[in-house]
PDB file of N, CA and C in Angstrom:
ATOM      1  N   UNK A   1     101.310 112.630  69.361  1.00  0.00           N
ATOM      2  CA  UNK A   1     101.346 111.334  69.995  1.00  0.00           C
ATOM      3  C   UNK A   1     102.006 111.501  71.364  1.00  0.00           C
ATOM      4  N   UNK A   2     101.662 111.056  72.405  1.00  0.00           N
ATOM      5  CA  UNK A   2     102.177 110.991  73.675  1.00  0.00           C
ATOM      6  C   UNK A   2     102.581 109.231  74.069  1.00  0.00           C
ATOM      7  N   UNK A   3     103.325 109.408  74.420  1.00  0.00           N
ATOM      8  CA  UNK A   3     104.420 108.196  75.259  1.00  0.00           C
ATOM      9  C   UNK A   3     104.357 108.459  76.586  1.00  0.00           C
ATOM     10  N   UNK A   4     103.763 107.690  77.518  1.00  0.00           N
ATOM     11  CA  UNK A   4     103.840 107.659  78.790  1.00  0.00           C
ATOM     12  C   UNK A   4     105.251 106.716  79.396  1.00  0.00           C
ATOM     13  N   UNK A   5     106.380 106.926  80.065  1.00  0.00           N
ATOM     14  CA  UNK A   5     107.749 106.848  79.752  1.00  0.00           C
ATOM     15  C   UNK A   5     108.288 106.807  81.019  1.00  0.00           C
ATOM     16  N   UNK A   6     109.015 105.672  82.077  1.00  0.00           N
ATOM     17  CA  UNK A   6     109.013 105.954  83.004  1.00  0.00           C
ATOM     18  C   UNK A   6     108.574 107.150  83.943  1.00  0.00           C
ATOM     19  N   UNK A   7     107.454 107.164  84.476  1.00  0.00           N
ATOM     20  CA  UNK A   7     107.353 108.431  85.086  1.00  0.00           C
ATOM     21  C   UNK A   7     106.865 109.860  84.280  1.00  0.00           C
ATOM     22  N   UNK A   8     107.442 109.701  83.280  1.00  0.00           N
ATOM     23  CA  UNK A   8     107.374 110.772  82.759  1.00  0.00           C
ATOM     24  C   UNK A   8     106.587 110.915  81.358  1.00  0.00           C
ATOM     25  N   UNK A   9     106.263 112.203  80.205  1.00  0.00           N
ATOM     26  CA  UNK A   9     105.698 112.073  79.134  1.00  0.00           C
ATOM     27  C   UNK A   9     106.332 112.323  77.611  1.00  0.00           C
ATOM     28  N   UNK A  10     106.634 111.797  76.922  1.00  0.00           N
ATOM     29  CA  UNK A  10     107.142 111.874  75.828  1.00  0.00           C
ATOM     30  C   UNK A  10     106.100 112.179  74.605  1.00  0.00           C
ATOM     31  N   UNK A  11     105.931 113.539  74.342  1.00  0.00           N
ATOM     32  CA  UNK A  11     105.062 114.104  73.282  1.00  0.00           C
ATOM     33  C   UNK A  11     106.246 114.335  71.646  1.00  0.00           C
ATOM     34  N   UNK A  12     105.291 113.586  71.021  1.00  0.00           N
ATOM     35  CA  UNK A  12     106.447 113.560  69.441  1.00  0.00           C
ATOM     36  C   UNK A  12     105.660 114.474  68.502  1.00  0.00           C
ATOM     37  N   UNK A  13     106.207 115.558  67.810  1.00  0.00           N
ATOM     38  CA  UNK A  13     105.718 116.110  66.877  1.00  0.00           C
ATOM     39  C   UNK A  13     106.399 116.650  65.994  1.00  0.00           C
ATOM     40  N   UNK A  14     105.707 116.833  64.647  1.00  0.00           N
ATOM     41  CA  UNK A  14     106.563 116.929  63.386  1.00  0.00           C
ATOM     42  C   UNK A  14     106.359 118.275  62.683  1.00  0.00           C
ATOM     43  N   UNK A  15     107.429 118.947  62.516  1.00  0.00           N
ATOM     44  CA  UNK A  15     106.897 120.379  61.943  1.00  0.00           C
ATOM     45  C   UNK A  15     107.500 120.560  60.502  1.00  0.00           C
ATOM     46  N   UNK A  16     107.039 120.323  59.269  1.00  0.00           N
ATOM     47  CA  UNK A  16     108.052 120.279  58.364  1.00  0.00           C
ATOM     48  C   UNK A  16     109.214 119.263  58.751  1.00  0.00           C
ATOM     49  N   UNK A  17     110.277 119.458  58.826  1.00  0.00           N
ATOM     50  CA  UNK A  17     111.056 117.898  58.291  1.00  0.00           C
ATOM     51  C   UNK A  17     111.633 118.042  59.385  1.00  0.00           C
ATOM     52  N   UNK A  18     111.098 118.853  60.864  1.00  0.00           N
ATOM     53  CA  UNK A  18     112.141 118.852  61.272  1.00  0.00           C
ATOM     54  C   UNK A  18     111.331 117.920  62.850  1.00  0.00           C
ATOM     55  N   UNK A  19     111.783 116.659  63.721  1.00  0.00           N
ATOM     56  CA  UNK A  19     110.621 116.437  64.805  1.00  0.00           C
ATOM     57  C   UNK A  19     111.474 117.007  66.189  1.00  0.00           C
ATOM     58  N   UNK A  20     110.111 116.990  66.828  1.00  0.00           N
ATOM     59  CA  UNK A  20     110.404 117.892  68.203  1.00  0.00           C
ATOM     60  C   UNK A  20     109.842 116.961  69.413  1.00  0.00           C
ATOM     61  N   UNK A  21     110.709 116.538  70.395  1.00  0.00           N
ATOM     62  CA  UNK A  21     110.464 115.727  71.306  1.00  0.00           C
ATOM     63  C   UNK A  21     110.118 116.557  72.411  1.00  0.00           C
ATOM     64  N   UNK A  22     109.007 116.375  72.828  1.00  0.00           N
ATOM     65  CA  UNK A  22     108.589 117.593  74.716  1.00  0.00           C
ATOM     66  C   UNK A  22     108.558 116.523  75.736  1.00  0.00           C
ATOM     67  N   UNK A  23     109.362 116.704  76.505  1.00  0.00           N
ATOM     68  CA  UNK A  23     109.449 115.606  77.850  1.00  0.00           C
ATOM     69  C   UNK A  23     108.840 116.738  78.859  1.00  0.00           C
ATOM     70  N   UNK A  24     107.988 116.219  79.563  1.00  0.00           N
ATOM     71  CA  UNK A  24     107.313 116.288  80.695  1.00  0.00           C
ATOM     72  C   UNK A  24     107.524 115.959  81.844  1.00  0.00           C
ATOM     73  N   UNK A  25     108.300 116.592  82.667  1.00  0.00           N
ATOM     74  CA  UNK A  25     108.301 115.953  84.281  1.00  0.00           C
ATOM     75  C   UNK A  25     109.879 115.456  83.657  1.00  0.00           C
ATOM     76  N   UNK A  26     110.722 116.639  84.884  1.00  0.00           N
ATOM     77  CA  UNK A  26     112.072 116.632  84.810  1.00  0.00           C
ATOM     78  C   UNK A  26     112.462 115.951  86.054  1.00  0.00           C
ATOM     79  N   UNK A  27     112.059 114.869  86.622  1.00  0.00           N
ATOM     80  CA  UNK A  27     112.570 113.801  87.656  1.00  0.00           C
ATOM     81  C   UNK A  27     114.248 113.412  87.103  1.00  0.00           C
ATOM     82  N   UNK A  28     114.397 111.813  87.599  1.00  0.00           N
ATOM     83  CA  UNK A  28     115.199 111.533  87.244  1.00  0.00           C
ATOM     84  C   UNK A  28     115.227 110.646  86.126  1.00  0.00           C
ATOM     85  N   UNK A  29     114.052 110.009  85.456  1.00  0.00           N
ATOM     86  CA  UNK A  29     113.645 109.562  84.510  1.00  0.00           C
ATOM     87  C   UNK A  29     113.396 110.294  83.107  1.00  0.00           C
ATOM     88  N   UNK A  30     113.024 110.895  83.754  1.00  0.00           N
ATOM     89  CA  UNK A  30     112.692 112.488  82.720  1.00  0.00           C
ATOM     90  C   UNK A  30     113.938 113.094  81.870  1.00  0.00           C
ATOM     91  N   UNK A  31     114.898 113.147  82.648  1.00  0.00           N
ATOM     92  CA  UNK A  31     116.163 113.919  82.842  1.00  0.00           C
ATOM     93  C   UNK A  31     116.942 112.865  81.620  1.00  0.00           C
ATOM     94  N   UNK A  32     117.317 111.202  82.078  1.00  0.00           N
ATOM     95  CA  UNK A  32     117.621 110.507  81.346  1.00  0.00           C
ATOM     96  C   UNK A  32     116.737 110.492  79.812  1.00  0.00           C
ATOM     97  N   UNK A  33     115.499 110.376  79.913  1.00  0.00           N
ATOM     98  CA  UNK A  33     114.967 110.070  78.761  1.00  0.00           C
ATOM     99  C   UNK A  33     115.244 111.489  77.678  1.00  0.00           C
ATOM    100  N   UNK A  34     115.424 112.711  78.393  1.00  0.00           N
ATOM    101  CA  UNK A  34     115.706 113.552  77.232  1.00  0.00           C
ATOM    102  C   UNK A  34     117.351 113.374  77.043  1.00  0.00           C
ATOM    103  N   UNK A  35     118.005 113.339  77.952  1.00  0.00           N
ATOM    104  CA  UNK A  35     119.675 113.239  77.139  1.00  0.00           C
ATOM    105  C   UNK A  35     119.934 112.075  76.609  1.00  0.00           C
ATOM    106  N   UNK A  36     119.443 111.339  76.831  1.00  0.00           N
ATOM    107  CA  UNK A  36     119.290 110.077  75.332  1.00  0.00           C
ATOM    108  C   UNK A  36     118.687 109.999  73.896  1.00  0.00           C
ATOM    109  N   UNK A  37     117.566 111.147  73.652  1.00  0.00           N
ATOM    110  CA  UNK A  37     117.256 112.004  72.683  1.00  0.00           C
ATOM    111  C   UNK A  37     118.143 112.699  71.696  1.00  0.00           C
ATOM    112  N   UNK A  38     118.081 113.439  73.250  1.00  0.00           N
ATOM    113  CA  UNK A  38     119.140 114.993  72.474  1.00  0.00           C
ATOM    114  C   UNK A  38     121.042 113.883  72.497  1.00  0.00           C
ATOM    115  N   UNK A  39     120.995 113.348  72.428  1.00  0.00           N
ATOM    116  CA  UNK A  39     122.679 113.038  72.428  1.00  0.00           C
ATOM    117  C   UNK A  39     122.781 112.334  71.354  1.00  0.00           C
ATOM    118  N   UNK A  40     122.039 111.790  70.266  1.00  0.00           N
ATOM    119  CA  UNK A  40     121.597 111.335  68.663  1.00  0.00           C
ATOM    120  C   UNK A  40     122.385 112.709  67.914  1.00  0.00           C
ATOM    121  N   UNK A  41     121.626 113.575  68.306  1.00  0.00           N
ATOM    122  CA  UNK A  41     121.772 114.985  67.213  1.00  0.00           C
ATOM    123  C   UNK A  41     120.707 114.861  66.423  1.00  0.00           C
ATOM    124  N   UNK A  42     119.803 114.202  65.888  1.00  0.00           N
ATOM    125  CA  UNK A  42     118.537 113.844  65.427  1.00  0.00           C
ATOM    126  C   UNK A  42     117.177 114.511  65.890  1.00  0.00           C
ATOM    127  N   UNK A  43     117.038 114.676  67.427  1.00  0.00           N
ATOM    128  CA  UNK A  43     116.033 115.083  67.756  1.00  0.00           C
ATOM    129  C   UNK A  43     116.604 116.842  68.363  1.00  0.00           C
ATOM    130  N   UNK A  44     115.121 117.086  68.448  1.00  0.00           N
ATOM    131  CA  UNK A  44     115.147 118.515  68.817  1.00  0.00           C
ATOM    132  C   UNK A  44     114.030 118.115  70.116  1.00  0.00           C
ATOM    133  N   UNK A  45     115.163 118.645  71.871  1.00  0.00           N
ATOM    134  CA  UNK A  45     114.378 117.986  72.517  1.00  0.00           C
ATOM    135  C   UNK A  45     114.043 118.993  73.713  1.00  0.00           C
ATOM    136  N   UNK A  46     112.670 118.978  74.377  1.00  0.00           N
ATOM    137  CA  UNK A  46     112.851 120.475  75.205  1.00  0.00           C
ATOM    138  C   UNK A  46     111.956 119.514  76.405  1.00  0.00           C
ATOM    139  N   UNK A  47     112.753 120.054  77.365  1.00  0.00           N
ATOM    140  CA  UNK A  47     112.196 119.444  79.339  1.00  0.00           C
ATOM    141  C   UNK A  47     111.894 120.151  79.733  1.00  0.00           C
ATOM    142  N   UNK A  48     110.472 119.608  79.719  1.00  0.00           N
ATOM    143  CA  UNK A  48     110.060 121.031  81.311  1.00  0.00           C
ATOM    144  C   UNK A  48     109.872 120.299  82.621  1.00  0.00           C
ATOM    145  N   UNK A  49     109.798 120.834  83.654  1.00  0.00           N
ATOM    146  CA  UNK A  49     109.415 121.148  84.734  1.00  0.00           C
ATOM    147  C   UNK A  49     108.407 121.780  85.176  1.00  0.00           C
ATOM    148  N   UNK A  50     108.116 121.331  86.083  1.00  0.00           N
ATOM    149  CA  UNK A  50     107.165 122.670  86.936  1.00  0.00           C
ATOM    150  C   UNK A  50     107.978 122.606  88.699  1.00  0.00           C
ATOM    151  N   UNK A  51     107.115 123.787  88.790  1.00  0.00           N
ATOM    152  CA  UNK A  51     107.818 124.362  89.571  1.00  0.00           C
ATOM    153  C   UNK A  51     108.788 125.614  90.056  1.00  0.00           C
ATOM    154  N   UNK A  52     108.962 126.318  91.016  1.00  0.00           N
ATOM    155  CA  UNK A  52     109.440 127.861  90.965  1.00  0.00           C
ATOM    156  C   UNK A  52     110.671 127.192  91.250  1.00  0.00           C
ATOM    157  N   UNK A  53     111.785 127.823  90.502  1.00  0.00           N
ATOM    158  CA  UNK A  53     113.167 128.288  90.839  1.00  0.00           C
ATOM    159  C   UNK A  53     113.393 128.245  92.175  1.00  0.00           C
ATOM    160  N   UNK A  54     114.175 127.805  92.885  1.00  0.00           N
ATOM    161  CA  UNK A  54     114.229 128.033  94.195  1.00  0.00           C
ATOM    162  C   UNK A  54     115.879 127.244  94.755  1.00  0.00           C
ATOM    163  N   UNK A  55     116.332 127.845  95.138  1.00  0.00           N
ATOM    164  CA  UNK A  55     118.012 127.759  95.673  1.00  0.00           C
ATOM    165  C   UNK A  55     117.852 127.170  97.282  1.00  0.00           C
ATOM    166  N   UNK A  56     116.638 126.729  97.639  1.00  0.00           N
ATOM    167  CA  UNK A  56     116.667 127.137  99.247  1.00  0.00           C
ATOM    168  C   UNK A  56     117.577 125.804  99.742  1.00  0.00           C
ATOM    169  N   UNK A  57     118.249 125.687 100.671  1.00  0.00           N
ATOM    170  CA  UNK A  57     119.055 125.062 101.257  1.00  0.00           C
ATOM    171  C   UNK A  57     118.504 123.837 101.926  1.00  0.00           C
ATOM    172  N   UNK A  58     117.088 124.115 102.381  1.00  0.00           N
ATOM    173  CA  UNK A  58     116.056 123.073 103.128  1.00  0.00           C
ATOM    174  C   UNK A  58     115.902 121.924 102.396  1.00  0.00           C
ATOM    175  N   UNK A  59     115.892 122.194 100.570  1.00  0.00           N
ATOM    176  CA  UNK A  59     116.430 120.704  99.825  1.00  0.00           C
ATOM    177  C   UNK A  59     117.323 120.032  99.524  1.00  0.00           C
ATOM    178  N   UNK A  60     118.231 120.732 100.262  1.00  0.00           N
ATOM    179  CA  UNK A  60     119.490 119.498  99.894  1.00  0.00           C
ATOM    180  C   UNK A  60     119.453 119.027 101.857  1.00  0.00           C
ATOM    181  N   UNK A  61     118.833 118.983 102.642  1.00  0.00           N
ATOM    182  CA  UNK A  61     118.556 118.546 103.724  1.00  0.00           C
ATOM    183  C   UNK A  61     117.408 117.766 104.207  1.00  0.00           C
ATOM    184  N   UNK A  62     117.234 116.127 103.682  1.00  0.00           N
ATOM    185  CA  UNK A  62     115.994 115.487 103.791  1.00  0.00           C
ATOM    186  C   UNK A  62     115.807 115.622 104.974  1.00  0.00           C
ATOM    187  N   UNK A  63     116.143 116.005 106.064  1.00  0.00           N
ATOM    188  CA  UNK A  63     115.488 115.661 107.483  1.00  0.00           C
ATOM    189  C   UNK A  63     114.872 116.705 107.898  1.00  0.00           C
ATOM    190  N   UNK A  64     114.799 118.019 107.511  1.00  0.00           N
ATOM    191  CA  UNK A  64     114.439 119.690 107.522  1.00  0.00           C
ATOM    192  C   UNK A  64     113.046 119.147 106.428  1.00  0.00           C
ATOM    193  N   UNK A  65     112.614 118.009 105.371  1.00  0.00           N
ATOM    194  CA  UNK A  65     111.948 118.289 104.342  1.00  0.00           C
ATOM    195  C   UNK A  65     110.325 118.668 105.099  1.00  0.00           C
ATOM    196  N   UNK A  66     109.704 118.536 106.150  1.00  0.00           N
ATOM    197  CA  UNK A  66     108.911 118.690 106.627  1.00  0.00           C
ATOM    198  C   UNK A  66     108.466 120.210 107.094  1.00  0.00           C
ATOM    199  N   UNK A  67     109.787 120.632 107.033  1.00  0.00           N
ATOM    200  CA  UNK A  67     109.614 122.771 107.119  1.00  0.00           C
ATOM    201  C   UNK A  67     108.951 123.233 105.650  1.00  0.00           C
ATOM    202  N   UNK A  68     108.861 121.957 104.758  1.00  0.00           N
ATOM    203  CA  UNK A  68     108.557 122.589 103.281  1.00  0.00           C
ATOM    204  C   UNK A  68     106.617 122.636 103.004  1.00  0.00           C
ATOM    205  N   UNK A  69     106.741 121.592 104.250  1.00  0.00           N
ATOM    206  CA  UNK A  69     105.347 121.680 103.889  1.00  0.00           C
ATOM    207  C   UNK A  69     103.903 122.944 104.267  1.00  0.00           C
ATOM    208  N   UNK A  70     102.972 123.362 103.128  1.00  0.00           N
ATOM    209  CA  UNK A  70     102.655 124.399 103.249  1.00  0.00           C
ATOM    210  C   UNK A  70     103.475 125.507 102.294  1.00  0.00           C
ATOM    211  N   UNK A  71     104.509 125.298 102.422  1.00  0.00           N
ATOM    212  CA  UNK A  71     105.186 126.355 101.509  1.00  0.00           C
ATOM    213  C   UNK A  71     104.922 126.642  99.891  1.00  0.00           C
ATOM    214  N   UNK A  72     105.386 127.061  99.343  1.00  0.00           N
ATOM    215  CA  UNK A  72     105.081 127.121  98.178  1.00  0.00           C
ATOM    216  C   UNK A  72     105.740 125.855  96.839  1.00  0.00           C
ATOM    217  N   UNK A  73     106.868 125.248  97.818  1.00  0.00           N
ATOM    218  CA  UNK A  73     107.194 124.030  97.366  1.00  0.00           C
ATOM    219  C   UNK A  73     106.485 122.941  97.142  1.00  0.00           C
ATOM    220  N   UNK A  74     105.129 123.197  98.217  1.00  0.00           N
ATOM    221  CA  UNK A  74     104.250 121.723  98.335  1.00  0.00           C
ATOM    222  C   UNK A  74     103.172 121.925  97.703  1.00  0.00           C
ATOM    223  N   UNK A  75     103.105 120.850  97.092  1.00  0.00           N
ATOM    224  CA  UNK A  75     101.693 120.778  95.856  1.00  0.00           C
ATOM    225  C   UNK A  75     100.948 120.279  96.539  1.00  0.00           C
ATOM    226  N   UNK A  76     100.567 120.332  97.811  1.00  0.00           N
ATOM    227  CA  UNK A  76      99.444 119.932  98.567  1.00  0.00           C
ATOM    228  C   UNK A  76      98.760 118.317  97.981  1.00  0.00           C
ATOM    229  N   UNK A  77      99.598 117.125  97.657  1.00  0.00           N
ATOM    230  CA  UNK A  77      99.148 116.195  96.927  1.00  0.00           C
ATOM    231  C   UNK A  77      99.251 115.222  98.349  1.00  0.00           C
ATOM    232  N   UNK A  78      97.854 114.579  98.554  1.00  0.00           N
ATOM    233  CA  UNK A  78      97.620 113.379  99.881  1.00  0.00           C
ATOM    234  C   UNK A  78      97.691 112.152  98.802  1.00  0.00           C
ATOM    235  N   UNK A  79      98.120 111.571 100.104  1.00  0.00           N
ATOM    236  CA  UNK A  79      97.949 109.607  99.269  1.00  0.00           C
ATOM    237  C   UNK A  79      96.539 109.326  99.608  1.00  0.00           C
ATOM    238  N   UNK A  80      96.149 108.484  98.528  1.00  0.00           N
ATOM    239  CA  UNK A  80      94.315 107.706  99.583  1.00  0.00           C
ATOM    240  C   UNK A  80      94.781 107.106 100.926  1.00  0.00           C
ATOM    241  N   UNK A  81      93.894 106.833 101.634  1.00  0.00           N
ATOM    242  CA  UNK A  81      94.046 106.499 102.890  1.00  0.00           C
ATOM    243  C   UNK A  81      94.800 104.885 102.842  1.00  0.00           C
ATOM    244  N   UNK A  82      96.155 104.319 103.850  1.00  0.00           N
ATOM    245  CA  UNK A  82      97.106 103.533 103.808  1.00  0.00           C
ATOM    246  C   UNK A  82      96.320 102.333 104.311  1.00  0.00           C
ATOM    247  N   UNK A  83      96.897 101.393 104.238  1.00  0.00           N
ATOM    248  CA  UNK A  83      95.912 100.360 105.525  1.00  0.00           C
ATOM    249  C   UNK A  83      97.439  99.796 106.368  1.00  0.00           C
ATOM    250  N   UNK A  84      98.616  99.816 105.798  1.00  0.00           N
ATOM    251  CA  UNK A  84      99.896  99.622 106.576  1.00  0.00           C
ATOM    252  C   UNK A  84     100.723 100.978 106.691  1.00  0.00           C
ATOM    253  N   UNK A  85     100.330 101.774 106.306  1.00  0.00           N
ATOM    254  CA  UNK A  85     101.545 103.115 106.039  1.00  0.00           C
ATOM    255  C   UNK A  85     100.527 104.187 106.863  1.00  0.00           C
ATOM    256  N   UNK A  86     101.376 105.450 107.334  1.00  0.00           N
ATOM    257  CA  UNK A  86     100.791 106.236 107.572  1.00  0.00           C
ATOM    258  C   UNK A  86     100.045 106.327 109.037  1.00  0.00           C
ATOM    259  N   UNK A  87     100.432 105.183 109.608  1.00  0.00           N
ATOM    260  CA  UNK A  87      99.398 104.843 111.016  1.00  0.00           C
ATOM    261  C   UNK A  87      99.317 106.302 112.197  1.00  0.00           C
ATOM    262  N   UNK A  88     100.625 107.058 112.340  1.00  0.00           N
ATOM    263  CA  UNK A  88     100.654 108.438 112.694  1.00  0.00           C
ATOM    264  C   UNK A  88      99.803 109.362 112.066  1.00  0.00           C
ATOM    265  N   UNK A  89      99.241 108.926 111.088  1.00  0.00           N
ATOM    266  CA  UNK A  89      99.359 110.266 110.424  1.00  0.00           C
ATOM    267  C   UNK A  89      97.122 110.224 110.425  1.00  0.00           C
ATOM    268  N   UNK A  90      96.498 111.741 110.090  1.00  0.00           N
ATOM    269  CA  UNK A  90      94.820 111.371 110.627  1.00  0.00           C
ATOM    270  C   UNK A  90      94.263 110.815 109.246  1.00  0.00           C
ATOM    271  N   UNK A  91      93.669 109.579 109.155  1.00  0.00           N
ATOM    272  CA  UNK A  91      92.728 108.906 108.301  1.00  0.00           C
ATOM    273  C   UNK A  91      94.097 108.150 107.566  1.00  0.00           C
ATOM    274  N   UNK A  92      94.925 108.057 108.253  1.00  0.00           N
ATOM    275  CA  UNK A  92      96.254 107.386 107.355  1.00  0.00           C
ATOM    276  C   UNK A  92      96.719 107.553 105.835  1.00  0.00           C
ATOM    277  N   UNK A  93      96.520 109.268 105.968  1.00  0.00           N
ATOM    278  CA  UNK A  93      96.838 109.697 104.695  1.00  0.00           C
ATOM    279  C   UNK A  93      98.030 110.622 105.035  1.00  0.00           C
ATOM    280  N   UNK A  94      99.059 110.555 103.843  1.00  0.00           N
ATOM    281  CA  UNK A  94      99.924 111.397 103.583  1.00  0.00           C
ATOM    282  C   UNK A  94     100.444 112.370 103.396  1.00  0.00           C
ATOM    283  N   UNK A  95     101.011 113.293 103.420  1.00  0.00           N
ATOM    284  CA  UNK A  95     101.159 114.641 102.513  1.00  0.00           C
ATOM    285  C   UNK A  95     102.135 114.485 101.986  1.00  0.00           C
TER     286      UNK A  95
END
């Protein structure tokens, strides 16, 4: 069974007596919804992420976040085209 969960996915499954909660997408929603799980003692609860490991300094600096793009940080994901947002930007889409 999947739970679509702020933002994020809550997959429930039962193996023998014991259930196993998989949260999907370690945001900040994500993050909450599993330590409210796991802090019962009841569930058995595992977060993933995606994404590479990465220490780089350029994210704890929102105004540098534009050196990220292209990199291996960026999932290359555009918005559809804006009709108020985006007016800089070509066909008023995002990156």
């Amino acid at each position: 069974m999947s739970i679509p969960c702020c933002g994020c996915q809550v997959f429930y499954r039962l193996w023998g007596s014991v259930a196993y909660r998989f949260i999907v997408g370690g945001g900040s929603a994500g993050s909450v919804v599993a330590a409210r799980l796991a802090k019962s003692g009841k569930n058995s609860v595992l977060l993933i992420e995606a994404g590479p490991d990465c220490s780089s300094r350029l994210l704890n600096i929102p105004v540098l976040s534009p050196l990220l793009l292209g990199s291996k940080l960026d999932w290359s994901y555009k918005t559809q085209p804006q009709l108020d947002a985006c007016l800089g930007l070509d066909n008023n889409v995002g990156h």
